[in-house]
PDB file of N, CA and C in Angstrom:
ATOM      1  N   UNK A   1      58.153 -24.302  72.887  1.00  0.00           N
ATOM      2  CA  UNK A   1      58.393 -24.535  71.490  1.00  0.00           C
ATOM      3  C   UNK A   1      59.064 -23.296  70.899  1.00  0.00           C
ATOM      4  N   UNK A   2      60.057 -23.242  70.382  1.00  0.00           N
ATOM      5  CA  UNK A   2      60.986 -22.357  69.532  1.00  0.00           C
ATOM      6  C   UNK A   2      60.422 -22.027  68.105  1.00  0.00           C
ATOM      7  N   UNK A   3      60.595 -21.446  67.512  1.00  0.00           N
ATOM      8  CA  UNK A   3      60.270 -21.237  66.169  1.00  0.00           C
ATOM      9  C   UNK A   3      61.846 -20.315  65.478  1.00  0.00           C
ATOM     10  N   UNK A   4      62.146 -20.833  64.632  1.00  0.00           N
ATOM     11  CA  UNK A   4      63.202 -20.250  64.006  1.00  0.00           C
ATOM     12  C   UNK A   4      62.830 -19.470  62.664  1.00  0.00           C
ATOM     13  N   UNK A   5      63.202 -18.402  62.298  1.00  0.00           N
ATOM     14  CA  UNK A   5      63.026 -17.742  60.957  1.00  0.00           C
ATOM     15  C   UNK A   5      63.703 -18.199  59.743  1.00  0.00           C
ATOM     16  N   UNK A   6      63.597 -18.760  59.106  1.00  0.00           N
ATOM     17  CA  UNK A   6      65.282 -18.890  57.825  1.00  0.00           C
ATOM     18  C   UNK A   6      65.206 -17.492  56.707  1.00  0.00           C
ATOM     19  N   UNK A   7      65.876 -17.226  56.208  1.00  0.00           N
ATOM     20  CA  UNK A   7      65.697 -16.253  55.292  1.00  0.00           C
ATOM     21  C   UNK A   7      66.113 -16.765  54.382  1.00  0.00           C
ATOM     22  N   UNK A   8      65.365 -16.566  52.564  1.00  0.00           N
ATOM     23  CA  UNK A   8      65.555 -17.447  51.923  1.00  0.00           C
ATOM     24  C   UNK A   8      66.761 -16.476  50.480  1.00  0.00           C
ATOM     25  N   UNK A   9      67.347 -16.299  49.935  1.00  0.00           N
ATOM     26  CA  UNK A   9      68.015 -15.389  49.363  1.00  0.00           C
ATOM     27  C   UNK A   9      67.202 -15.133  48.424  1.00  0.00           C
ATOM     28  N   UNK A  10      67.572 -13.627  48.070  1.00  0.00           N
ATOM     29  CA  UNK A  10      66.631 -13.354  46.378  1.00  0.00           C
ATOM     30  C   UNK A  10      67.460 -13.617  44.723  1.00  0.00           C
ATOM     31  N   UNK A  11      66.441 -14.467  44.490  1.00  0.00           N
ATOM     32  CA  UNK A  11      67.013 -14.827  43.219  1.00  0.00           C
ATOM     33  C   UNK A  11      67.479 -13.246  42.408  1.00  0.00           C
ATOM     34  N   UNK A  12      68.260 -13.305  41.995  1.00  0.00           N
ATOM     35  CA  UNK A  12      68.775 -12.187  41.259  1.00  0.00           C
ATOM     36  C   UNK A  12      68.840 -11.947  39.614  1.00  0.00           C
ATOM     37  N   UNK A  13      68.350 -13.024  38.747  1.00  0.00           N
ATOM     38  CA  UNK A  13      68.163 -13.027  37.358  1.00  0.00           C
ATOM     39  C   UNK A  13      66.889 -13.282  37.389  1.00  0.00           C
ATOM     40  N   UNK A  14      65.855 -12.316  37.485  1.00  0.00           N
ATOM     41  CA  UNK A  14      64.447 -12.293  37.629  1.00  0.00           C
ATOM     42  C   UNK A  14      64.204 -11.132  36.119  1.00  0.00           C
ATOM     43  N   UNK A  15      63.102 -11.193  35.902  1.00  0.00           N
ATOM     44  CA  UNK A  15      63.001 -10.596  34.494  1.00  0.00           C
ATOM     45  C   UNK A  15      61.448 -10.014  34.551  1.00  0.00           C
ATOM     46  N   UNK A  16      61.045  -9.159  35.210  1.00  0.00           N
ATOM     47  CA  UNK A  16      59.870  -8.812  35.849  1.00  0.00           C
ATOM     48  C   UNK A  16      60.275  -7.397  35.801  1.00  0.00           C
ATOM     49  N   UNK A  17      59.038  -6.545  35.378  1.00  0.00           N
ATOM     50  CA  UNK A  17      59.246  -4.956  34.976  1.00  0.00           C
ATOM     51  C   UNK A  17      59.560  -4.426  36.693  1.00  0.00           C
ATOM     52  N   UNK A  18      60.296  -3.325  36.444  1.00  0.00           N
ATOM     53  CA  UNK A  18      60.998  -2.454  37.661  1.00  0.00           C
ATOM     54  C   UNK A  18      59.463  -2.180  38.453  1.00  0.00           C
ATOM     55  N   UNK A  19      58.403  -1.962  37.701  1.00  0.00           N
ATOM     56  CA  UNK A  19      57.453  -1.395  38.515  1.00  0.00           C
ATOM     57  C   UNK A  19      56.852  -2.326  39.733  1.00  0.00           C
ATOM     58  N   UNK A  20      56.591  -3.746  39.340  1.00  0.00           N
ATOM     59  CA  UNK A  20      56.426  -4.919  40.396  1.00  0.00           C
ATOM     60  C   UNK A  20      56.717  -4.676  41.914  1.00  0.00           C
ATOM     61  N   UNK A  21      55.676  -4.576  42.567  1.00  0.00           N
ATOM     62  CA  UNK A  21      56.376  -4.263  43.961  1.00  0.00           C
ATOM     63  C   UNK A  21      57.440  -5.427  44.414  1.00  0.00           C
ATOM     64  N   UNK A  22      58.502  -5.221  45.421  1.00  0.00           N
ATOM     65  CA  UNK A  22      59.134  -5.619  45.581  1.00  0.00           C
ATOM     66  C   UNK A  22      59.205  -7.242  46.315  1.00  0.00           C
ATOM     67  N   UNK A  23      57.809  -7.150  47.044  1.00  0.00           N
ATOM     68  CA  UNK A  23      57.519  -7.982  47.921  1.00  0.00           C
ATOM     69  C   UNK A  23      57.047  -9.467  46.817  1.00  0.00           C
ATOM     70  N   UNK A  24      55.858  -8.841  45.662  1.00  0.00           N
ATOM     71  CA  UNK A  24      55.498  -9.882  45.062  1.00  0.00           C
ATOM     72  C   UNK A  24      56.770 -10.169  44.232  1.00  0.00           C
ATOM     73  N   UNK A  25      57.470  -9.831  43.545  1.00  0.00           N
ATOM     74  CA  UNK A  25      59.222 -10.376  43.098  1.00  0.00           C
ATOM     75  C   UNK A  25      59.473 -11.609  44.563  1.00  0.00           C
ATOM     76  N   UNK A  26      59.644 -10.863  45.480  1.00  0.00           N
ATOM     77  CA  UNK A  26      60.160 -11.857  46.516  1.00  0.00           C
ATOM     78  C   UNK A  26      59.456 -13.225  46.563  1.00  0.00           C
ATOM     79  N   UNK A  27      58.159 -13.019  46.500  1.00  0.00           N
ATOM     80  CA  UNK A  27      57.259 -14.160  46.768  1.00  0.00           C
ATOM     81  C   UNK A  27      56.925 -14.876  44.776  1.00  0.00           C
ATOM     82  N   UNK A  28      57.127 -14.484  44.112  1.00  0.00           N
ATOM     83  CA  UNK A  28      57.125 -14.959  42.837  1.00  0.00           C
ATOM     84  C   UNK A  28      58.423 -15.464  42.596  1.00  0.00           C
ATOM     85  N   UNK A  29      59.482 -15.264  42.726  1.00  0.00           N
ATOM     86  CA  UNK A  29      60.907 -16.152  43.072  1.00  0.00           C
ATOM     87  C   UNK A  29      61.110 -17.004  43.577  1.00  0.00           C
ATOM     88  N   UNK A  30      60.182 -16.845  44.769  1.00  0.00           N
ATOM     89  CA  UNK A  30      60.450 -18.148  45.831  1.00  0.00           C
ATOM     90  C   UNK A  30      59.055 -19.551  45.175  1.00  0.00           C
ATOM     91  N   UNK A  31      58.217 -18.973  44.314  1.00  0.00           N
ATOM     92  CA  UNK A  31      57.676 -19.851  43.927  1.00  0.00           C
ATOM     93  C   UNK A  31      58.070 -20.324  42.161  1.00  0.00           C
ATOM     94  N   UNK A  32      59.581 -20.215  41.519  1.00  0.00           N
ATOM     95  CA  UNK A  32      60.213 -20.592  40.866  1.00  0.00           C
ATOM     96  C   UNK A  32      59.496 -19.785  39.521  1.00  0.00           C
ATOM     97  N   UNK A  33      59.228 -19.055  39.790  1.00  0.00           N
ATOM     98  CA  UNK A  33      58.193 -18.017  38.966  1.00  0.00           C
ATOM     99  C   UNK A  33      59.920 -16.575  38.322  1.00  0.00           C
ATOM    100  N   UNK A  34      59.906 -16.791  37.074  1.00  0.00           N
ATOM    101  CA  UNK A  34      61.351 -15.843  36.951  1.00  0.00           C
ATOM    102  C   UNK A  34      60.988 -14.582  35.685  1.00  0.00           C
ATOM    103  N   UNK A  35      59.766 -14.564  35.294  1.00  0.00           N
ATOM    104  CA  UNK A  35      59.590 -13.660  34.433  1.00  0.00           C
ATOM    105  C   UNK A  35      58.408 -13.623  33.973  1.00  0.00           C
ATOM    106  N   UNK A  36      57.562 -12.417  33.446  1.00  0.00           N
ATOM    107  CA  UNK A  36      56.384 -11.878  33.521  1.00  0.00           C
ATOM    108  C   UNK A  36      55.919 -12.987  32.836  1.00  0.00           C
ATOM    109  N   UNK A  37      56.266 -13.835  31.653  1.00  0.00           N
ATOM    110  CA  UNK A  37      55.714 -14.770  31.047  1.00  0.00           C
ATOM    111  C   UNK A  37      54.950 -16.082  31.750  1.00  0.00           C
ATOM    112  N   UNK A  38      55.806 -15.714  33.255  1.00  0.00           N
ATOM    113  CA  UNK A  38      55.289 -16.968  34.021  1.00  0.00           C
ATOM    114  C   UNK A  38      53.966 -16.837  34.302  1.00  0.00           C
ATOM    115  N   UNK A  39      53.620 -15.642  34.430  1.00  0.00           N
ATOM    116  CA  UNK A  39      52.458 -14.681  34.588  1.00  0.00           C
ATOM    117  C   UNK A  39      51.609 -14.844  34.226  1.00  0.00           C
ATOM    118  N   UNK A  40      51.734 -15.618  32.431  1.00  0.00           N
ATOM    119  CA  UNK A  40      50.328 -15.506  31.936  1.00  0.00           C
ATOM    120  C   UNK A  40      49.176 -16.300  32.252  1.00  0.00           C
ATOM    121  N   UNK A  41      48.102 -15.872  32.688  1.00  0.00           N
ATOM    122  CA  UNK A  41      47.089 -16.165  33.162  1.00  0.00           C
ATOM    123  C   UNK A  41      45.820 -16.326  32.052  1.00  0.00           C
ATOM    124  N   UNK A  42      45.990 -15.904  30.303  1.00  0.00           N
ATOM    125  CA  UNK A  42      44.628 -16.095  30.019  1.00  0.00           C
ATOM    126  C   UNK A  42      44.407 -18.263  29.294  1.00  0.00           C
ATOM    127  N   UNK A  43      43.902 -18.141  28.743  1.00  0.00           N
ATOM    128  CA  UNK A  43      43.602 -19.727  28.154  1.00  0.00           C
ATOM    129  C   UNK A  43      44.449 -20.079  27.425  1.00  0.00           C
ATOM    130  N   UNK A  44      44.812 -19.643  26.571  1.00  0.00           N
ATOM    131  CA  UNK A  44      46.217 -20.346  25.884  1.00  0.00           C
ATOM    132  C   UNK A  44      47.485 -20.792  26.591  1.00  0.00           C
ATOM    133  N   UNK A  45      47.470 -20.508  27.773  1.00  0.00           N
ATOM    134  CA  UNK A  45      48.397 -20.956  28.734  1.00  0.00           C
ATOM    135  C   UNK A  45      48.064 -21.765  29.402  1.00  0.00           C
ATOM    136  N   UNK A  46      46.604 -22.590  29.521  1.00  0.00           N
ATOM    137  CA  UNK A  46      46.559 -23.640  30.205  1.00  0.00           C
ATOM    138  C   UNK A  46      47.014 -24.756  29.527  1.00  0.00           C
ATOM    139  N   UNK A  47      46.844 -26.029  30.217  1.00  0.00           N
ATOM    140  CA  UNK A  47      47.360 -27.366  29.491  1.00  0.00           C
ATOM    141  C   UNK A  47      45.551 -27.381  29.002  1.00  0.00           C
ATOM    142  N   UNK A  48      46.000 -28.377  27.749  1.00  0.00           N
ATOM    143  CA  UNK A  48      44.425 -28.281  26.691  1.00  0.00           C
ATOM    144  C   UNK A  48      43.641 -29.610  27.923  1.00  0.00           C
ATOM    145  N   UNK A  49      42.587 -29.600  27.384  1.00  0.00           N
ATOM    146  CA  UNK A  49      41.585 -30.371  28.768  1.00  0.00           C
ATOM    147  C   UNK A  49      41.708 -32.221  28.316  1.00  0.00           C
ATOM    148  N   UNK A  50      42.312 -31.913  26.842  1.00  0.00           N
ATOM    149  CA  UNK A  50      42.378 -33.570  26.281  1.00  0.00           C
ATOM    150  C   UNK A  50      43.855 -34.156  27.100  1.00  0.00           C
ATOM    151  N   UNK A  51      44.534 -33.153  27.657  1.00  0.00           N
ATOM    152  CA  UNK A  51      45.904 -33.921  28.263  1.00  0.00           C
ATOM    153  C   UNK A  51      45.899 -34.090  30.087  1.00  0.00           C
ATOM    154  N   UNK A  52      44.584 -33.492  30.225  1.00  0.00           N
ATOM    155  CA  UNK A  52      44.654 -33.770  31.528  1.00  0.00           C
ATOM    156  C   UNK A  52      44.141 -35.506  32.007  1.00  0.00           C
ATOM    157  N   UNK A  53      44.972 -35.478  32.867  1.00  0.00           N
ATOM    158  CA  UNK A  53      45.089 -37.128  33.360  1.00  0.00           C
ATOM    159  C   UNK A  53      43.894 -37.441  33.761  1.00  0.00           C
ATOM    160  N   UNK A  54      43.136 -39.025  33.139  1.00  0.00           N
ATOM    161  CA  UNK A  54      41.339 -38.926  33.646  1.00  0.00           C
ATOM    162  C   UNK A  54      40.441 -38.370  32.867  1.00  0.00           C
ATOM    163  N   UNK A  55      40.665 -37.576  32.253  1.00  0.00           N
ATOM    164  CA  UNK A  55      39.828 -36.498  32.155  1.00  0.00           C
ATOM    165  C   UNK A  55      38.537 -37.263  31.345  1.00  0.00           C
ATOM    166  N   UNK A  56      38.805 -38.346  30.644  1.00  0.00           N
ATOM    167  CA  UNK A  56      37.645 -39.159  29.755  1.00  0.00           C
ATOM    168  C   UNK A  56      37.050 -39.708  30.944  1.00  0.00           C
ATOM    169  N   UNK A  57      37.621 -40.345  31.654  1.00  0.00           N
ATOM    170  CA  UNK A  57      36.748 -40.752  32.597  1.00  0.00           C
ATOM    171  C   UNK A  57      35.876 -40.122  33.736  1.00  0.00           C
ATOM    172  N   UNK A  58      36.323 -39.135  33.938  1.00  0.00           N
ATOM    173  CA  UNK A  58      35.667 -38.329  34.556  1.00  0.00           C
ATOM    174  C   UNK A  58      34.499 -37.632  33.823  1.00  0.00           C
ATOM    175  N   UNK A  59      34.839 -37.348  32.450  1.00  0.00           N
ATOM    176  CA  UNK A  59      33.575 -36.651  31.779  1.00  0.00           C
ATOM    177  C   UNK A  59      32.555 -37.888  31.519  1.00  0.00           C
ATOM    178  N   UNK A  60      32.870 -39.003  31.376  1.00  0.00           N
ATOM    179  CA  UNK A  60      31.850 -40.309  31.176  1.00  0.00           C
ATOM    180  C   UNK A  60      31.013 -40.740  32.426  1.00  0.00           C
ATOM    181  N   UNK A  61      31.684 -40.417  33.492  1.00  0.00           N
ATOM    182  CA  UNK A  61      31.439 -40.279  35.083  1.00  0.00           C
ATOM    183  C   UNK A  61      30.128 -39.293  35.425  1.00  0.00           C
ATOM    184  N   UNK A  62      30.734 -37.945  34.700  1.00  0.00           N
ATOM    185  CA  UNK A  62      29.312 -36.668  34.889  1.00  0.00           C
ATOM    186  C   UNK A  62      28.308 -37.202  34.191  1.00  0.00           C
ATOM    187  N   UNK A  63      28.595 -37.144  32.494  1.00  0.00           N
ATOM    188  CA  UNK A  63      27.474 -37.743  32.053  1.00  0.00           C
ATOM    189  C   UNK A  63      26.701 -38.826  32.378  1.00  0.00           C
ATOM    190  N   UNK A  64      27.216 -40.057  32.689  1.00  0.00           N
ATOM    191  CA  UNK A  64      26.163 -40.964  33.587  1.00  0.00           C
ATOM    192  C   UNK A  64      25.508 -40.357  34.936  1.00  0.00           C
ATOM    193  N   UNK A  65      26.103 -39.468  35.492  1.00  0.00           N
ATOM    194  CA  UNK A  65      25.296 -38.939  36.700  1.00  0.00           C
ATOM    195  C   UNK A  65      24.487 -38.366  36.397  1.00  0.00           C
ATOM    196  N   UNK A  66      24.890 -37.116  35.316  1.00  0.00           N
ATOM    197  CA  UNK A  66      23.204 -36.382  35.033  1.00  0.00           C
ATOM    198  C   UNK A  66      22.489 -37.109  34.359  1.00  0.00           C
ATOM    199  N   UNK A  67      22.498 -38.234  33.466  1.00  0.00           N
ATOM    200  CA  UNK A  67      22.019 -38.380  32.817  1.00  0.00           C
ATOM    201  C   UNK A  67      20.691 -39.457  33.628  1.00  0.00           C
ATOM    202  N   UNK A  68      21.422 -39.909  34.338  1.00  0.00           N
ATOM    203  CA  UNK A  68      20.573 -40.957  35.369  1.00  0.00           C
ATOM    204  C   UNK A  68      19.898 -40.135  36.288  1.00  0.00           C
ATOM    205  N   UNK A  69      20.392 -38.935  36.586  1.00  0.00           N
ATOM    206  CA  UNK A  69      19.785 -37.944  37.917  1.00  0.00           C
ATOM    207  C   UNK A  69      20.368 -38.619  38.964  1.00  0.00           C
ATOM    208  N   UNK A  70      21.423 -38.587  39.175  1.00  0.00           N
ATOM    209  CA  UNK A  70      22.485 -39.292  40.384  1.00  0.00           C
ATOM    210  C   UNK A  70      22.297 -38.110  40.945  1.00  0.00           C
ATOM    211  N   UNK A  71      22.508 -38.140  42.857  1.00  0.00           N
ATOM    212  CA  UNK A  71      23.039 -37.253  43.646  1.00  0.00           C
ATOM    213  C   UNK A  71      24.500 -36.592  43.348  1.00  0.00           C
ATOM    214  N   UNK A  72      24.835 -35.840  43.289  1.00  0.00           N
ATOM    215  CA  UNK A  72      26.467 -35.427  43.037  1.00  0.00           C
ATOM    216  C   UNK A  72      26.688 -34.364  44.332  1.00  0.00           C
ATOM    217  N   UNK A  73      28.114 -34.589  44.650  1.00  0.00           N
ATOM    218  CA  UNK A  73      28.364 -34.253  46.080  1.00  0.00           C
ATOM    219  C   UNK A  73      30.182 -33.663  45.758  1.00  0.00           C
ATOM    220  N   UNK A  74      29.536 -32.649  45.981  1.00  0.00           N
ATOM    221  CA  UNK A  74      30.985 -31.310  46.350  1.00  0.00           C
ATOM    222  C   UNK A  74      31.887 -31.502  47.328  1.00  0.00           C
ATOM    223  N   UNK A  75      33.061 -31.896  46.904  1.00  0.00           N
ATOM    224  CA  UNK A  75      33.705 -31.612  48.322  1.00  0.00           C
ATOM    225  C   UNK A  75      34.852 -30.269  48.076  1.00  0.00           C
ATOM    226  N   UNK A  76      34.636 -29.774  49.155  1.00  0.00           N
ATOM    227  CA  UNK A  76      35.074 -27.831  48.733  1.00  0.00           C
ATOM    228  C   UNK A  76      36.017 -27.489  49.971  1.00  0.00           C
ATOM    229  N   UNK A  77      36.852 -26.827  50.070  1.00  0.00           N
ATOM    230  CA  UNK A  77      37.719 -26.318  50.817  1.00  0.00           C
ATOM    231  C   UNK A  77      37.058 -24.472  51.538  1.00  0.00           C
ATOM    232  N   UNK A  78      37.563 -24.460  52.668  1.00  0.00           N
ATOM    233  CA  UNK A  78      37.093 -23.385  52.807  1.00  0.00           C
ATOM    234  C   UNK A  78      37.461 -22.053  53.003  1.00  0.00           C
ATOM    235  N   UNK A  79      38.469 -21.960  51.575  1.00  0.00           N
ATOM    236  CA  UNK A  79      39.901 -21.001  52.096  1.00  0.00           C
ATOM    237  C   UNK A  79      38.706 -20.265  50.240  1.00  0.00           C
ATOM    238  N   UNK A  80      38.975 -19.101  49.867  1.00  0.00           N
ATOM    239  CA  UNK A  80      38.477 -18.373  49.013  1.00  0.00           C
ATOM    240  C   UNK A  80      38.528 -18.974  47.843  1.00  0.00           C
ATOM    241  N   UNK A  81      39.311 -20.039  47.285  1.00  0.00           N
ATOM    242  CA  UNK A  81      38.919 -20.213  46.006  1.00  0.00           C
ATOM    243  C   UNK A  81      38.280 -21.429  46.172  1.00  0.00           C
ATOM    244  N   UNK A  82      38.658 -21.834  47.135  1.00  0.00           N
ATOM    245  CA  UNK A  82      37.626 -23.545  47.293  1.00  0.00           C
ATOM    246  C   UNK A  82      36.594 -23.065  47.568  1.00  0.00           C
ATOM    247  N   UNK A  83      35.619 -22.236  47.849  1.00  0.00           N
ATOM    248  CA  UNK A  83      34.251 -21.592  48.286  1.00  0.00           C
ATOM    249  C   UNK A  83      34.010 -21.050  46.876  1.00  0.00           C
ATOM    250  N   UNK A  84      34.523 -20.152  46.419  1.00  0.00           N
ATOM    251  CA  UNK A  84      34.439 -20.025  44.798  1.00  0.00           C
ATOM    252  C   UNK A  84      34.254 -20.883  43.527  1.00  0.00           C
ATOM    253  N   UNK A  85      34.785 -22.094  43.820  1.00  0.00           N
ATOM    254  CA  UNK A  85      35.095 -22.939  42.845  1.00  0.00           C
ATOM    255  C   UNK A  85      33.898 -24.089  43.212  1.00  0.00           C
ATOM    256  N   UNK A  86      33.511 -24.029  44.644  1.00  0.00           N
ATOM    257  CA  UNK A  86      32.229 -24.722  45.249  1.00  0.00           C
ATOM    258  C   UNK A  86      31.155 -24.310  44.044  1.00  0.00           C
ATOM    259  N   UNK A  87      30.984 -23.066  44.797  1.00  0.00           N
ATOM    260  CA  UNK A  87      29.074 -22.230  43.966  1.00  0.00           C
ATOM    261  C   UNK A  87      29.783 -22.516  42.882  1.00  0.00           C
ATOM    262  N   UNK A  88      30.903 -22.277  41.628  1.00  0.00           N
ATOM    263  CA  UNK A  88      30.380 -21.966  40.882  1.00  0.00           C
ATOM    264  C   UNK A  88      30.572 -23.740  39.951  1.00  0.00           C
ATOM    265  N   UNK A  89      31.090 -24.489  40.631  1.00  0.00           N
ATOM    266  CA  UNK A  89      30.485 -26.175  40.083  1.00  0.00           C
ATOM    267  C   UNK A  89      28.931 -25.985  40.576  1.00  0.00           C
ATOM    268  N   UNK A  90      28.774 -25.605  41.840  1.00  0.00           N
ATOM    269  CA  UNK A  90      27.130 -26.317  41.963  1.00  0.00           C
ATOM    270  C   UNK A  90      26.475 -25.274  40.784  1.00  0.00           C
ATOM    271  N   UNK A  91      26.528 -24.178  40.431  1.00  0.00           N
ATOM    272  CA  UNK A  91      25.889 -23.077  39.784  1.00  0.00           C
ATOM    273  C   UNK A  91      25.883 -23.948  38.118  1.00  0.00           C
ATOM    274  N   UNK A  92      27.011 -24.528  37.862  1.00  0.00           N
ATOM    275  CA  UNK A  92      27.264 -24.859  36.457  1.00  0.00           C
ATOM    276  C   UNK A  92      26.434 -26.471  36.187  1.00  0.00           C
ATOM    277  N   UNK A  93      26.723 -27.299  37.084  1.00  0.00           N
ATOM    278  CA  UNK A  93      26.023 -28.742  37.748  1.00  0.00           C
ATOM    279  C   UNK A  93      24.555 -28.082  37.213  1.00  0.00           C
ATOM    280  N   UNK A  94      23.982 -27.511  37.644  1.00  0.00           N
ATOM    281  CA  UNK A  94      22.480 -27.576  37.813  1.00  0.00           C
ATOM    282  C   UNK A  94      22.191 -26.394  36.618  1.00  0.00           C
ATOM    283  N   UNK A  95      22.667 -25.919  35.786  1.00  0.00           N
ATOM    284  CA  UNK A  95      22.726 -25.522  34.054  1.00  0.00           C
ATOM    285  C   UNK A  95      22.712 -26.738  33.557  1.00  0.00           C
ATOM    286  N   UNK A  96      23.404 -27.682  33.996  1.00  0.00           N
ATOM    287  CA  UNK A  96      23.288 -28.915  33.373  1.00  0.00           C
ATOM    288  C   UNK A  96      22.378 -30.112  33.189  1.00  0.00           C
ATOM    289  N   UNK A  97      21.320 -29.706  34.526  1.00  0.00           N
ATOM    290  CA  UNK A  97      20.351 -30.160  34.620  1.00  0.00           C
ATOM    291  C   UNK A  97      20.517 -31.105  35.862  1.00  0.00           C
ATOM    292  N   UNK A  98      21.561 -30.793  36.538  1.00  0.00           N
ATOM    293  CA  UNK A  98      21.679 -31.825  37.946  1.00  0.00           C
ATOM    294  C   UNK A  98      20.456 -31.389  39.279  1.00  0.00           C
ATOM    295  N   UNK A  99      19.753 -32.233  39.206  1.00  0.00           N
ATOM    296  CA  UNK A  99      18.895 -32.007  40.367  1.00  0.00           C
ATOM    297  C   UNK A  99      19.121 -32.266  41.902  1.00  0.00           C
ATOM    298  N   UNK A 100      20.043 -33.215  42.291  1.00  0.00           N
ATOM    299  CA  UNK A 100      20.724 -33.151  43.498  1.00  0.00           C
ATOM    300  C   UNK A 100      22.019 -33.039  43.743  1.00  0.00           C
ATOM    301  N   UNK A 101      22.368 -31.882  43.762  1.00  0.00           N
ATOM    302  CA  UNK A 101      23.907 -31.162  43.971  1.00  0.00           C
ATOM    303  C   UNK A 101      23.890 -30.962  45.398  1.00  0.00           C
ATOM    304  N   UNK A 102      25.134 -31.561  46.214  1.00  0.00           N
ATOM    305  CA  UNK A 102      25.357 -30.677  47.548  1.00  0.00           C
ATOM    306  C   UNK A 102      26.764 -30.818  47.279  1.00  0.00           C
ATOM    307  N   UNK A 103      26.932 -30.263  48.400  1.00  0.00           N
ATOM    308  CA  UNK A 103      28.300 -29.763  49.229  1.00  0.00           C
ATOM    309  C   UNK A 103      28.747 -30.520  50.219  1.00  0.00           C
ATOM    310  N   UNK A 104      30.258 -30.041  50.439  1.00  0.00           N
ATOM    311  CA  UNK A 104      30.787 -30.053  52.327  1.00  0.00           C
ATOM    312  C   UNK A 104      31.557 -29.603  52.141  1.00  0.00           C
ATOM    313  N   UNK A 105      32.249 -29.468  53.342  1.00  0.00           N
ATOM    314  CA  UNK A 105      33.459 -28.707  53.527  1.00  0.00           C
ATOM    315  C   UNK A 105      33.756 -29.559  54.785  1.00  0.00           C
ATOM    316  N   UNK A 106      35.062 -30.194  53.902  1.00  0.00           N
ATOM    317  CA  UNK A 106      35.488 -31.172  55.886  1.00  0.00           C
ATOM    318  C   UNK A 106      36.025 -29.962  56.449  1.00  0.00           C
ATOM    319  N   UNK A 107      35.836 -30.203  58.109  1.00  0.00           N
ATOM    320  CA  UNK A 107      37.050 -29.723  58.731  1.00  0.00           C
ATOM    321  C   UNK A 107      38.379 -30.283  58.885  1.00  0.00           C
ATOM    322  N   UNK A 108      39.456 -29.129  58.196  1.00  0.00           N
ATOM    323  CA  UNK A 108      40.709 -29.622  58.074  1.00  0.00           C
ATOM    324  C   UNK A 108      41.255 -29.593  59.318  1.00  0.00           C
ATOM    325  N   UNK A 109      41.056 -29.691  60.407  1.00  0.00           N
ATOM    326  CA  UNK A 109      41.832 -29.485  61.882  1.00  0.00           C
ATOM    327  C   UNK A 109      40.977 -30.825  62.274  1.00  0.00           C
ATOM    328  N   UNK A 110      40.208 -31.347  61.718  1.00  0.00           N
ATOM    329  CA  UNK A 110      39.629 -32.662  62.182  1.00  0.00           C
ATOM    330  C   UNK A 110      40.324 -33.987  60.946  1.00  0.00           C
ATOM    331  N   UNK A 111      40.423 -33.753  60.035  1.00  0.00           N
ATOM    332  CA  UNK A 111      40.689 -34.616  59.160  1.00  0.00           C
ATOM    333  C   UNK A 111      41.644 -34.535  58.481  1.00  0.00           C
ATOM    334  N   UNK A 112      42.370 -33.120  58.546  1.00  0.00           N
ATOM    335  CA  UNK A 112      43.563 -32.789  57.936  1.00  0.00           C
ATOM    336  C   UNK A 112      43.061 -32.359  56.282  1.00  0.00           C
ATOM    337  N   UNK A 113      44.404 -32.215  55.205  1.00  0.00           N
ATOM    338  CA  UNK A 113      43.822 -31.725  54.233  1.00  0.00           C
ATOM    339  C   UNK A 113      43.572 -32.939  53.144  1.00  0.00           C
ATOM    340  N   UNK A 114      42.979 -32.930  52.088  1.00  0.00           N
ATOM    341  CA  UNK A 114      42.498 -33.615  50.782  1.00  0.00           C
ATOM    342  C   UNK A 114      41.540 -34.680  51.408  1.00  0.00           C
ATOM    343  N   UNK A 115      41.234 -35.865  50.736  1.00  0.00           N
ATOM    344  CA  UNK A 115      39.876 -36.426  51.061  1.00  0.00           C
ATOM    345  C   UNK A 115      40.437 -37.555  51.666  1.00  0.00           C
ATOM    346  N   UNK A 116      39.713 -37.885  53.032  1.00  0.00           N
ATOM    347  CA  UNK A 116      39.950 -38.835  53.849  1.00  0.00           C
ATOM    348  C   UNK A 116      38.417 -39.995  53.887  1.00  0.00           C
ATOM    349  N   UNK A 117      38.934 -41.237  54.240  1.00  0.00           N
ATOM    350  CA  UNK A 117      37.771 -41.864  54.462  1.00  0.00           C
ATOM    351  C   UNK A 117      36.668 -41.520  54.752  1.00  0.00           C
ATOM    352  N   UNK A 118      36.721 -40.636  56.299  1.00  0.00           N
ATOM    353  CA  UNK A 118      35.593 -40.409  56.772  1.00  0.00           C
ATOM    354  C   UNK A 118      35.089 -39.432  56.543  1.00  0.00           C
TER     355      UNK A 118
END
């Protein structure tokens, strides 16, 4: 089996302070990312939680679970933020008063990635 390299060119109208190491420019370009603004990371930059797709139904979904004391079941990835984002639903779940919270973590070399039947 061969493996070939491609090299991808550097965008050149990037708008990111001189100090930025060079490497994250490279890798923030290639992810269509062109200026520190893309950057921003606090809450006013998310999309508001009323425009996310579902989102009523899903909150009508929790509330009938806790409210009934349903089992609720994690499914978590096992790369650092899916392990992060695991504890801290089960941590927040059971503030809420959920009494049977678990987990899993498929194996992705058995099932591949996102949620499969089995």
């Amino acid at each position: 089996m061969s493996v070939e390299i491609h090299r991808r060119s550097v965008i050149a109208d990037l708008d990111f302070p001189e100090t930025l190491h060079p490497l994250l420019r490279r890798v923030y370009s290639q992810r269509s990312l062109r200026s520190s603004t893309d950057l921003h990371l606090d809450f006013s930059h998310l999309i508001p939680p009323e425009k996310l797709l579902g989102i009523g139904a899903a909150v009508d979904l929790l509330v009938t679970a806790l409210h009934d004391k349903k089992r609720i079941l994690i499914v978590a990835d096992f790369d650092a933020d899916g392990a992060t984002s695991c504890t801290l639903a089960i941590a927040a779940l059971r503030q809420m008063g959920a009494g049977h919270v678990d987990y899993i973590v498929p194996n992705r070399f058995e099932y591949g990635y996102g949620l499969t039947p089995e």
